[in-house]
Structures are given as structure tokens and as C-alpha cells.
PDB file of N, CA and C in Angstrom:
ATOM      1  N   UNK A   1      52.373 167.760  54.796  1.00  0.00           N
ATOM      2  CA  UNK A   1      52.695 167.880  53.399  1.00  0.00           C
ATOM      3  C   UNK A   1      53.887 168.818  53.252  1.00  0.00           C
ATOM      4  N   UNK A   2      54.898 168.280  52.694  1.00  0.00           N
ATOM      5  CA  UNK A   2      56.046 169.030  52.206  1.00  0.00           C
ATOM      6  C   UNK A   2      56.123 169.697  50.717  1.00  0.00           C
ATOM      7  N   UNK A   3      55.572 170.210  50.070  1.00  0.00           N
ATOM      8  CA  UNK A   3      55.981 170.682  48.371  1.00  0.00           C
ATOM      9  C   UNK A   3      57.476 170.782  48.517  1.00  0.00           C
ATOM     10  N   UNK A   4      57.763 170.523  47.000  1.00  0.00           N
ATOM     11  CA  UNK A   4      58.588 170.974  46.401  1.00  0.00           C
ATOM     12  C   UNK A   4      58.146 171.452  45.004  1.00  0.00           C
ATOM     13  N   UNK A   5      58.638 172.641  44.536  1.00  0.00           N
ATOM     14  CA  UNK A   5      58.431 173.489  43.189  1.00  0.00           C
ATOM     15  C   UNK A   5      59.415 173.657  42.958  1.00  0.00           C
ATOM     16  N   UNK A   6      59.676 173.045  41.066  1.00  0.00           N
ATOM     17  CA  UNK A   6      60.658 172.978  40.457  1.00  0.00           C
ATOM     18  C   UNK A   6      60.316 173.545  38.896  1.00  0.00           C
ATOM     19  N   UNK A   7      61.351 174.733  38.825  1.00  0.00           N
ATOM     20  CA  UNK A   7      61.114 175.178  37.240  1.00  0.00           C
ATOM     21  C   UNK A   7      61.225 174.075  36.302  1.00  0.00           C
ATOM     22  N   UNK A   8      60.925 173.883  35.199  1.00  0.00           N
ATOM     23  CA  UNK A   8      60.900 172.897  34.617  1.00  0.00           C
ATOM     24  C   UNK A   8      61.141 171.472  34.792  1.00  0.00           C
ATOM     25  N   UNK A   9      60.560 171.249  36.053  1.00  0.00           N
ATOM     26  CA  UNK A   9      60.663 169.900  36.219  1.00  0.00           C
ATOM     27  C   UNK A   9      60.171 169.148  35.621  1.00  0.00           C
ATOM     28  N   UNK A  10      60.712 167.665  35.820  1.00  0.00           N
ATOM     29  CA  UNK A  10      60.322 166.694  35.000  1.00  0.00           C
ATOM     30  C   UNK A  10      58.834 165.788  35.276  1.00  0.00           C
ATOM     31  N   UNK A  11      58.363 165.623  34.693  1.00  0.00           N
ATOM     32  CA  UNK A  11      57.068 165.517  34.921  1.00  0.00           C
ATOM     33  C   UNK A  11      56.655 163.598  33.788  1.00  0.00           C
ATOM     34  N   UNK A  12      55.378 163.143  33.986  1.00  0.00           N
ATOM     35  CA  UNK A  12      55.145 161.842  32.660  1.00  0.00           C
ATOM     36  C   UNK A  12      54.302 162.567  32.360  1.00  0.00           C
ATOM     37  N   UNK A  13      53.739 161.802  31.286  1.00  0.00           N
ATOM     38  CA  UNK A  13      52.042 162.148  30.414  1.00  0.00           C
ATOM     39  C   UNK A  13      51.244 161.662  31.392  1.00  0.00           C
ATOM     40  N   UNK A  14      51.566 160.290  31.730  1.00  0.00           N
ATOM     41  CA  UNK A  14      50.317 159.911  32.181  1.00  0.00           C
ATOM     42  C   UNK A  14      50.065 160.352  33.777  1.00  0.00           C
ATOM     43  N   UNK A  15      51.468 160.890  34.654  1.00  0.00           N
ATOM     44  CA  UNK A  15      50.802 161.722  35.845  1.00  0.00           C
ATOM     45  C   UNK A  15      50.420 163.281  35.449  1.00  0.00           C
ATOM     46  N   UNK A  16      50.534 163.604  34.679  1.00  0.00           N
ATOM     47  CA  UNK A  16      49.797 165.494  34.430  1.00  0.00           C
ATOM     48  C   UNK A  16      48.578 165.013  33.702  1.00  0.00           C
ATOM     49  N   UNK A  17      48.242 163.781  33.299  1.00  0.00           N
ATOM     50  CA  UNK A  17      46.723 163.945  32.449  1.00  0.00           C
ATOM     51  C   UNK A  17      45.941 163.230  33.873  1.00  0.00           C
ATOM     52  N   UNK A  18      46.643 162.543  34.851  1.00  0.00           N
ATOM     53  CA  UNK A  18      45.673 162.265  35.975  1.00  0.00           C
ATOM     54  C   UNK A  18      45.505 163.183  36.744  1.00  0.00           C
ATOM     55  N   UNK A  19      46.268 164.492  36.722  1.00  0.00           N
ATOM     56  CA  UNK A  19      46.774 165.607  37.484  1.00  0.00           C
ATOM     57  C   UNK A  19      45.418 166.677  36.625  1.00  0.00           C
ATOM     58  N   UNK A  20      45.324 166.553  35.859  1.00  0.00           N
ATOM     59  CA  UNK A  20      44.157 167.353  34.967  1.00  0.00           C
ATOM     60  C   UNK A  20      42.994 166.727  34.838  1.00  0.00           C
ATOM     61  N   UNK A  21      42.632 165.701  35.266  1.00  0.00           N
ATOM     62  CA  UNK A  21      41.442 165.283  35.189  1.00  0.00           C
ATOM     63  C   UNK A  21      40.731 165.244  36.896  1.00  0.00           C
ATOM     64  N   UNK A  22      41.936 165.300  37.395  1.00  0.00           N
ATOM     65  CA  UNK A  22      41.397 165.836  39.123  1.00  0.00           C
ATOM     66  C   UNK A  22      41.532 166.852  38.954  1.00  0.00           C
ATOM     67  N   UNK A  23      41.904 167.986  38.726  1.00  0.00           N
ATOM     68  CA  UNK A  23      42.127 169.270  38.524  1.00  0.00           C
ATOM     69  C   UNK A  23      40.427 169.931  37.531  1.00  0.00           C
ATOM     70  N   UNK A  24      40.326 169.195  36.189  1.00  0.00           N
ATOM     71  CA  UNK A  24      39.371 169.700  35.860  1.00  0.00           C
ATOM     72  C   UNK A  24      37.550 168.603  35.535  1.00  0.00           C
ATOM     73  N   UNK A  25      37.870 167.591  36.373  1.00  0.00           N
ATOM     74  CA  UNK A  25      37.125 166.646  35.879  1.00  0.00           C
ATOM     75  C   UNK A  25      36.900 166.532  34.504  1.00  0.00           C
ATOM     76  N   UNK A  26      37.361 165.838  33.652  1.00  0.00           N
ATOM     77  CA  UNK A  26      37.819 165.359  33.208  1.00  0.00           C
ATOM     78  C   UNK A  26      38.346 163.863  32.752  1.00  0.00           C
ATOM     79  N   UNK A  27      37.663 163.659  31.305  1.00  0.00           N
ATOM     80  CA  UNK A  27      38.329 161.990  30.894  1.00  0.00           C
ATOM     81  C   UNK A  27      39.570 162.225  30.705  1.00  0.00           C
ATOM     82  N   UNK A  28      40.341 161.091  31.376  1.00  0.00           N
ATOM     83  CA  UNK A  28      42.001 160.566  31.052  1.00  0.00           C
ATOM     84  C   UNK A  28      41.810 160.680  29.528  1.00  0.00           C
ATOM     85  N   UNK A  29      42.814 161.186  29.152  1.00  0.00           N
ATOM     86  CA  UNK A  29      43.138 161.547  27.414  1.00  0.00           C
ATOM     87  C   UNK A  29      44.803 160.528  27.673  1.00  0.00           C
ATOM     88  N   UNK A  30      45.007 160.003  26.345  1.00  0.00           N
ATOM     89  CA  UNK A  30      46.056 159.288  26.150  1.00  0.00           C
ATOM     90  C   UNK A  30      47.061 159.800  25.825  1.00  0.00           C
ATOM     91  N   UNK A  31      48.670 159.494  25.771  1.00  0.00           N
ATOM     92  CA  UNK A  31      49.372 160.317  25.337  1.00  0.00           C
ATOM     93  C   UNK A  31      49.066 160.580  24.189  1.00  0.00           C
ATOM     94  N   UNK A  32      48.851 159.665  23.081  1.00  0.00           N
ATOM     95  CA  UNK A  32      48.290 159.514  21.568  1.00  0.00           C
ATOM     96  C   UNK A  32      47.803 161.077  21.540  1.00  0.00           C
ATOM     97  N   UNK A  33      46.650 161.472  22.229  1.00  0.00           N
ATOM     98  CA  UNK A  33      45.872 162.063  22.054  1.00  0.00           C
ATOM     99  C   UNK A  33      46.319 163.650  22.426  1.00  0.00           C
ATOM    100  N   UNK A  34      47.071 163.788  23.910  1.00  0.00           N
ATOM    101  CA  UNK A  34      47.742 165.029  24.523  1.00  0.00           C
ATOM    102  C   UNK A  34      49.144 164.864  24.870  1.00  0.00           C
ATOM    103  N   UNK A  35      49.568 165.155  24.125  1.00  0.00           N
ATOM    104  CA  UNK A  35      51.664 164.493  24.587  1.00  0.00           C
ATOM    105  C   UNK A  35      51.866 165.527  25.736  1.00  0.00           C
ATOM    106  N   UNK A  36      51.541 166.247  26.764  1.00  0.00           N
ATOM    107  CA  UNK A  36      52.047 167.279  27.281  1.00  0.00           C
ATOM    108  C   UNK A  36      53.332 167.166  27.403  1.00  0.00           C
ATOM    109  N   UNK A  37      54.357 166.283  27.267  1.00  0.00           N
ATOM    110  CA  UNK A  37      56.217 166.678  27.132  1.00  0.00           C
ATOM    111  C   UNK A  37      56.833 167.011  26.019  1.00  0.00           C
ATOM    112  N   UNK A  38      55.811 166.144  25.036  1.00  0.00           N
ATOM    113  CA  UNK A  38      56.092 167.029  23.893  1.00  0.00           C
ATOM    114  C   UNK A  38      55.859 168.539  23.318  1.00  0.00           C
ATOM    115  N   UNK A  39      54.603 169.047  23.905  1.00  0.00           N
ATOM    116  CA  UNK A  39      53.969 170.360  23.576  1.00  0.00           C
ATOM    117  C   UNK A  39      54.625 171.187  24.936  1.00  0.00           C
ATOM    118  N   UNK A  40      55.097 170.885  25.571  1.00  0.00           N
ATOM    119  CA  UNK A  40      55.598 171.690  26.234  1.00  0.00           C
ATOM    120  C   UNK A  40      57.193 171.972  26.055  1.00  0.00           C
ATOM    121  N   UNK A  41      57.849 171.200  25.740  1.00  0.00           N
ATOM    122  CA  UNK A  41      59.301 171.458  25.146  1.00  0.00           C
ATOM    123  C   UNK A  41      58.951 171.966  23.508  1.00  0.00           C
ATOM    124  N   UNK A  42      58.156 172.181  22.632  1.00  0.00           N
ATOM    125  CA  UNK A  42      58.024 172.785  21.582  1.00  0.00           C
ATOM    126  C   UNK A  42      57.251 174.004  22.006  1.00  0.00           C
ATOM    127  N   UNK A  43      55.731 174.075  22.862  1.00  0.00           N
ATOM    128  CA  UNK A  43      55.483 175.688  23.048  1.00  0.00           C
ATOM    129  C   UNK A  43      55.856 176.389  24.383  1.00  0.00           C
ATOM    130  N   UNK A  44      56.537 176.018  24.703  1.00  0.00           N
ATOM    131  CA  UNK A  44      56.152 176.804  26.604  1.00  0.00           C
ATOM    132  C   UNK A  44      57.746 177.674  26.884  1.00  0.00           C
ATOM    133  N   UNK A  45      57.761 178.822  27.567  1.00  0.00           N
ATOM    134  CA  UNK A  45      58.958 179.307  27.788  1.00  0.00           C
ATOM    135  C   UNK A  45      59.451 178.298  29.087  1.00  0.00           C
ATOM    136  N   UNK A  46      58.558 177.691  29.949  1.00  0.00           N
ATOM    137  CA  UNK A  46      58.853 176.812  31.094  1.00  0.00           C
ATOM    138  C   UNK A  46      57.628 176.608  31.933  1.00  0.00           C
ATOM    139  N   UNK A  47      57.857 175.929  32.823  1.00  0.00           N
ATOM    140  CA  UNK A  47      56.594 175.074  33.794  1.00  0.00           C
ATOM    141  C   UNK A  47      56.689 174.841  35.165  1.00  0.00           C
ATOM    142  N   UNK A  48      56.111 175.071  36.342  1.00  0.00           N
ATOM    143  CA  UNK A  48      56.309 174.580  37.420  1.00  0.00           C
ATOM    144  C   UNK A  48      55.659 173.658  37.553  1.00  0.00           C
ATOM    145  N   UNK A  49      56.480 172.502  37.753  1.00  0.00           N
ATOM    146  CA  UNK A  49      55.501 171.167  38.873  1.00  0.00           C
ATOM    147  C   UNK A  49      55.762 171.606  40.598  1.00  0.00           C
ATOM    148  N   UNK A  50      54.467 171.441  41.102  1.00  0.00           N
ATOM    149  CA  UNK A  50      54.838 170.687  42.454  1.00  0.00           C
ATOM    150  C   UNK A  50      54.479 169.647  42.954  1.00  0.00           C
ATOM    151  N   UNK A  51      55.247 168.992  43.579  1.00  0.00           N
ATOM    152  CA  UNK A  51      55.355 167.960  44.226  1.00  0.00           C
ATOM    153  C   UNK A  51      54.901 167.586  45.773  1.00  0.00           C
ATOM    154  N   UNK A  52      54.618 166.622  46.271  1.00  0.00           N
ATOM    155  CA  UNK A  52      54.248 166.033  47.175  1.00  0.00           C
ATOM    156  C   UNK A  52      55.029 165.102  47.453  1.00  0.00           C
ATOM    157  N   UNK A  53      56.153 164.883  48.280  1.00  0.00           N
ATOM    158  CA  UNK A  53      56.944 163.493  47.842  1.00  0.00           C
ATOM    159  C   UNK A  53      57.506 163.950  46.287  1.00  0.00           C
ATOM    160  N   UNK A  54      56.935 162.117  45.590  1.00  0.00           N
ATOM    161  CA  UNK A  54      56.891 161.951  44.418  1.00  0.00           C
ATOM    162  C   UNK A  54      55.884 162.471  44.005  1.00  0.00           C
ATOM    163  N   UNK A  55      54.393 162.409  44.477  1.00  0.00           N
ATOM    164  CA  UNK A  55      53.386 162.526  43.763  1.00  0.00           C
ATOM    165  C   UNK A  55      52.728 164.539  43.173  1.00  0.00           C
ATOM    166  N   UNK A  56      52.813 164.099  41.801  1.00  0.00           N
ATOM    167  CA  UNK A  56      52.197 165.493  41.124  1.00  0.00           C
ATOM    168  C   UNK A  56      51.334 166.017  41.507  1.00  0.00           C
ATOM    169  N   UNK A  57      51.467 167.373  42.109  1.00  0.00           N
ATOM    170  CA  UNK A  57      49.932 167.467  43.146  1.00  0.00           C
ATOM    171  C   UNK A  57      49.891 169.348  42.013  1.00  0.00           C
ATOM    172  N   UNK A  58      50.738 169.883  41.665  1.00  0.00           N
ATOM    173  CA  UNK A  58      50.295 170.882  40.734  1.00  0.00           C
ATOM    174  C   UNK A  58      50.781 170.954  39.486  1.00  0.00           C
ATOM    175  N   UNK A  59      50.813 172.282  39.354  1.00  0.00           N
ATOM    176  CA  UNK A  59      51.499 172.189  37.593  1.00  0.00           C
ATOM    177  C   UNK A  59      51.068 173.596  36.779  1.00  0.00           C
ATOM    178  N   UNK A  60      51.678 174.282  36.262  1.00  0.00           N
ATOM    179  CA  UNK A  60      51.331 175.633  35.962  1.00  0.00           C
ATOM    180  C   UNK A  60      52.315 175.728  34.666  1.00  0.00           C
ATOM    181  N   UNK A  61      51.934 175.972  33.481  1.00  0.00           N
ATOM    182  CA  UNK A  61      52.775 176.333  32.369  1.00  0.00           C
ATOM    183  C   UNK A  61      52.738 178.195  32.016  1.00  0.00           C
ATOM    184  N   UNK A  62      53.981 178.002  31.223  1.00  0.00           N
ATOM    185  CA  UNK A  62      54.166 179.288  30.795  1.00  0.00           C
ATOM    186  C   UNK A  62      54.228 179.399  29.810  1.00  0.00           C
ATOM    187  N   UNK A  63      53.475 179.669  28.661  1.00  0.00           N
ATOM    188  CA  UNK A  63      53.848 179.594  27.305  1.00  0.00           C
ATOM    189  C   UNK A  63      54.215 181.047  26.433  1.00  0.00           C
ATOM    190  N   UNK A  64      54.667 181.181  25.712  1.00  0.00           N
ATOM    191  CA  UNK A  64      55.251 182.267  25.176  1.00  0.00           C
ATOM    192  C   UNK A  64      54.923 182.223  23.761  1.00  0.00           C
ATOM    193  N   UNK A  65      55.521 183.987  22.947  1.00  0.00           N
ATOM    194  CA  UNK A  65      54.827 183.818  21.743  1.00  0.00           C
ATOM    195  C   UNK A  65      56.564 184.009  20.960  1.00  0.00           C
ATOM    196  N   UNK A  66      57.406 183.506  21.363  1.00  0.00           N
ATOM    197  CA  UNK A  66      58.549 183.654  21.381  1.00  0.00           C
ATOM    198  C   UNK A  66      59.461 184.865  20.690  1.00  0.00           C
ATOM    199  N   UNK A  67      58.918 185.836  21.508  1.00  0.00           N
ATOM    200  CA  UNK A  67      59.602 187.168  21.703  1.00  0.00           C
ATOM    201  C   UNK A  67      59.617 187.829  22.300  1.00  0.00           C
ATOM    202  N   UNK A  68      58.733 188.483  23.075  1.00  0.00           N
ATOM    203  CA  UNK A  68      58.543 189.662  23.885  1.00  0.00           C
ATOM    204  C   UNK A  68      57.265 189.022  25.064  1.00  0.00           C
ATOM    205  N   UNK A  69      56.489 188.160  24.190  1.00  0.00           N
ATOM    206  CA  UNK A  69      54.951 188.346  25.358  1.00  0.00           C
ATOM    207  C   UNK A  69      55.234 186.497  26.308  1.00  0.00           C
ATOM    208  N   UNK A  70      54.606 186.480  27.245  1.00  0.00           N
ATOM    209  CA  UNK A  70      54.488 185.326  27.910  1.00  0.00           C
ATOM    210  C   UNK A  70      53.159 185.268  28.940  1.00  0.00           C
ATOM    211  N   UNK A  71      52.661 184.144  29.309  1.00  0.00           N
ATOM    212  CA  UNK A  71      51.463 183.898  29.621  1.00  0.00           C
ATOM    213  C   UNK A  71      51.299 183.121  31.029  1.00  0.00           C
ATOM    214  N   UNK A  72      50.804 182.856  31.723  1.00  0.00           N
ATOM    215  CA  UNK A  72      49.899 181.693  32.379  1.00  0.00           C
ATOM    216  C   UNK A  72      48.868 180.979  31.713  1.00  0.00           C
ATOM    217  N   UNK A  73      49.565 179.403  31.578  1.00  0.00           N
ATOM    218  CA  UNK A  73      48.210 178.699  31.539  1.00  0.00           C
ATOM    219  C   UNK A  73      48.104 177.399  31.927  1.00  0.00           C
ATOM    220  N   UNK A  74      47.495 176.227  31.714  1.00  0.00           N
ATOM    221  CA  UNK A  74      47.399 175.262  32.334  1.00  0.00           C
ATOM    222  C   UNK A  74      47.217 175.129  33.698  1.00  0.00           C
ATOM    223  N   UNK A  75      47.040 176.165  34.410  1.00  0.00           N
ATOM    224  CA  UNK A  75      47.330 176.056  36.088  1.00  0.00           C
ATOM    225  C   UNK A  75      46.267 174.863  36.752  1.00  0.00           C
ATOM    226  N   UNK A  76      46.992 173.997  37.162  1.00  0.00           N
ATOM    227  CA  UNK A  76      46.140 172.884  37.654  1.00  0.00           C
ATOM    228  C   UNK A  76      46.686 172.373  39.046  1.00  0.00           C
ATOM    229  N   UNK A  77      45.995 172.296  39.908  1.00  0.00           N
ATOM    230  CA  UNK A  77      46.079 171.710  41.537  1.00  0.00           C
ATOM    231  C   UNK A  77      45.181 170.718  41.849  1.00  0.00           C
ATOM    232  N   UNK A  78      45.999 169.473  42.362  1.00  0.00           N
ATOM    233  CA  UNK A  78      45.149 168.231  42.915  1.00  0.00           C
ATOM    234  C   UNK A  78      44.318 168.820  44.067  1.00  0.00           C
ATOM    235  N   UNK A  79      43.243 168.756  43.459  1.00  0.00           N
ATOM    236  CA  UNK A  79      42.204 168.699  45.157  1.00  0.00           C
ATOM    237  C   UNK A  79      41.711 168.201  45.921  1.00  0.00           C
ATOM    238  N   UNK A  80      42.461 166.587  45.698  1.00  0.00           N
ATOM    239  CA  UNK A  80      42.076 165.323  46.397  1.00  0.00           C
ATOM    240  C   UNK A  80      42.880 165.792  47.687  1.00  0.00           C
ATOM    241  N   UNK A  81      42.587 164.813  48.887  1.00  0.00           N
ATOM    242  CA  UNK A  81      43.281 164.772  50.091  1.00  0.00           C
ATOM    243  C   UNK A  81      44.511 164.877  49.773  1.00  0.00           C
ATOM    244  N   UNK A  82      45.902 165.338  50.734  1.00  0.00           N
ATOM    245  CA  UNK A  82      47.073 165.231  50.475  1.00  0.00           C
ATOM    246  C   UNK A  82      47.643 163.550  50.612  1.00  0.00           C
ATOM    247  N   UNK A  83      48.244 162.787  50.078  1.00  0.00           N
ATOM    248  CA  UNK A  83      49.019 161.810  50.806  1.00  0.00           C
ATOM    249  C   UNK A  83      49.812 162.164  51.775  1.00  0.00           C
ATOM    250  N   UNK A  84      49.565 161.046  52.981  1.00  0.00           N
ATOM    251  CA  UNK A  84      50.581 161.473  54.178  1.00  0.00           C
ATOM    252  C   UNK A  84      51.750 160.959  54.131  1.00  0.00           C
TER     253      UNK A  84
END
């Protein structure tokens, strides 16, 4: 397994809500329902994905109260086998 971690990388809805439902078991939620590209370009100071290859294997947001304070949250890691 090679990662790559990228500050605000680009990420879909529908691989971070499969990425969170292995992460927290969890029902697939629709974009309808959780836009995470949208709520994250409106609340977050920035985000790490990492990668596997292509495939989304983490993901960690930073959200801010846009001034002074900033946070950890979302921190989510695939805990399925790696792809080889």
C-alpha cells in the first residue's frame, strides 16, 4: 500500500459516504441527504483525503469557527483490507 495525503483534495459524495459507512457502520446516506462537497467548501478551513491508488481509504476535516478557533472532525479510516 502506497498513501497519498492531500490537503484539500478532491474527493465525490458518493466515495466519502462509502468511506463513512465503513468507517462508522453505517447506512449509505444520499447526496440529497449529506452533500459533503458542498458542506465542506461552505464550513471547513480544509480536509485531508488519503488515498490508496485511486481508492478513498481516509479522510479527516477541519472545520473552523471562522476566526481564531479550528477543530478536528470527521476523522474516518477504511478498515476493510487494503487493495493490492
Amino acid at each position: 500500500m502506497s498513501l497519498q495525503f492531500q490537503w484539500r483534495g478532491a474527493f465525490a459524495n458518493e466515495e466519502i459516504n462509502e468511506l463513512h459507512v465503513a468507517a462508522f457502520t453505517t447506512r449509505v446516506y444520499s447526496e440529497a441527504e449529506w452533500n459533503w462537497v458542498e458542506l465542506t467548501a461552505r464550513h471547513s478551513l480544509g480536509w485531508v483525503v488519503a488515498r490508496d491508488a485511486e481508492r478513498l481509504v481516509g479522510f479527516v476535516n477541519v472545520i473552523w469557527d471562522g476566526l481564531a478557533h479550528a477543530w478536528v472532525q470527521d476523522t474516518m479510516v477504511d478498515p476493510r483490507d487494503p487493495v493490492s
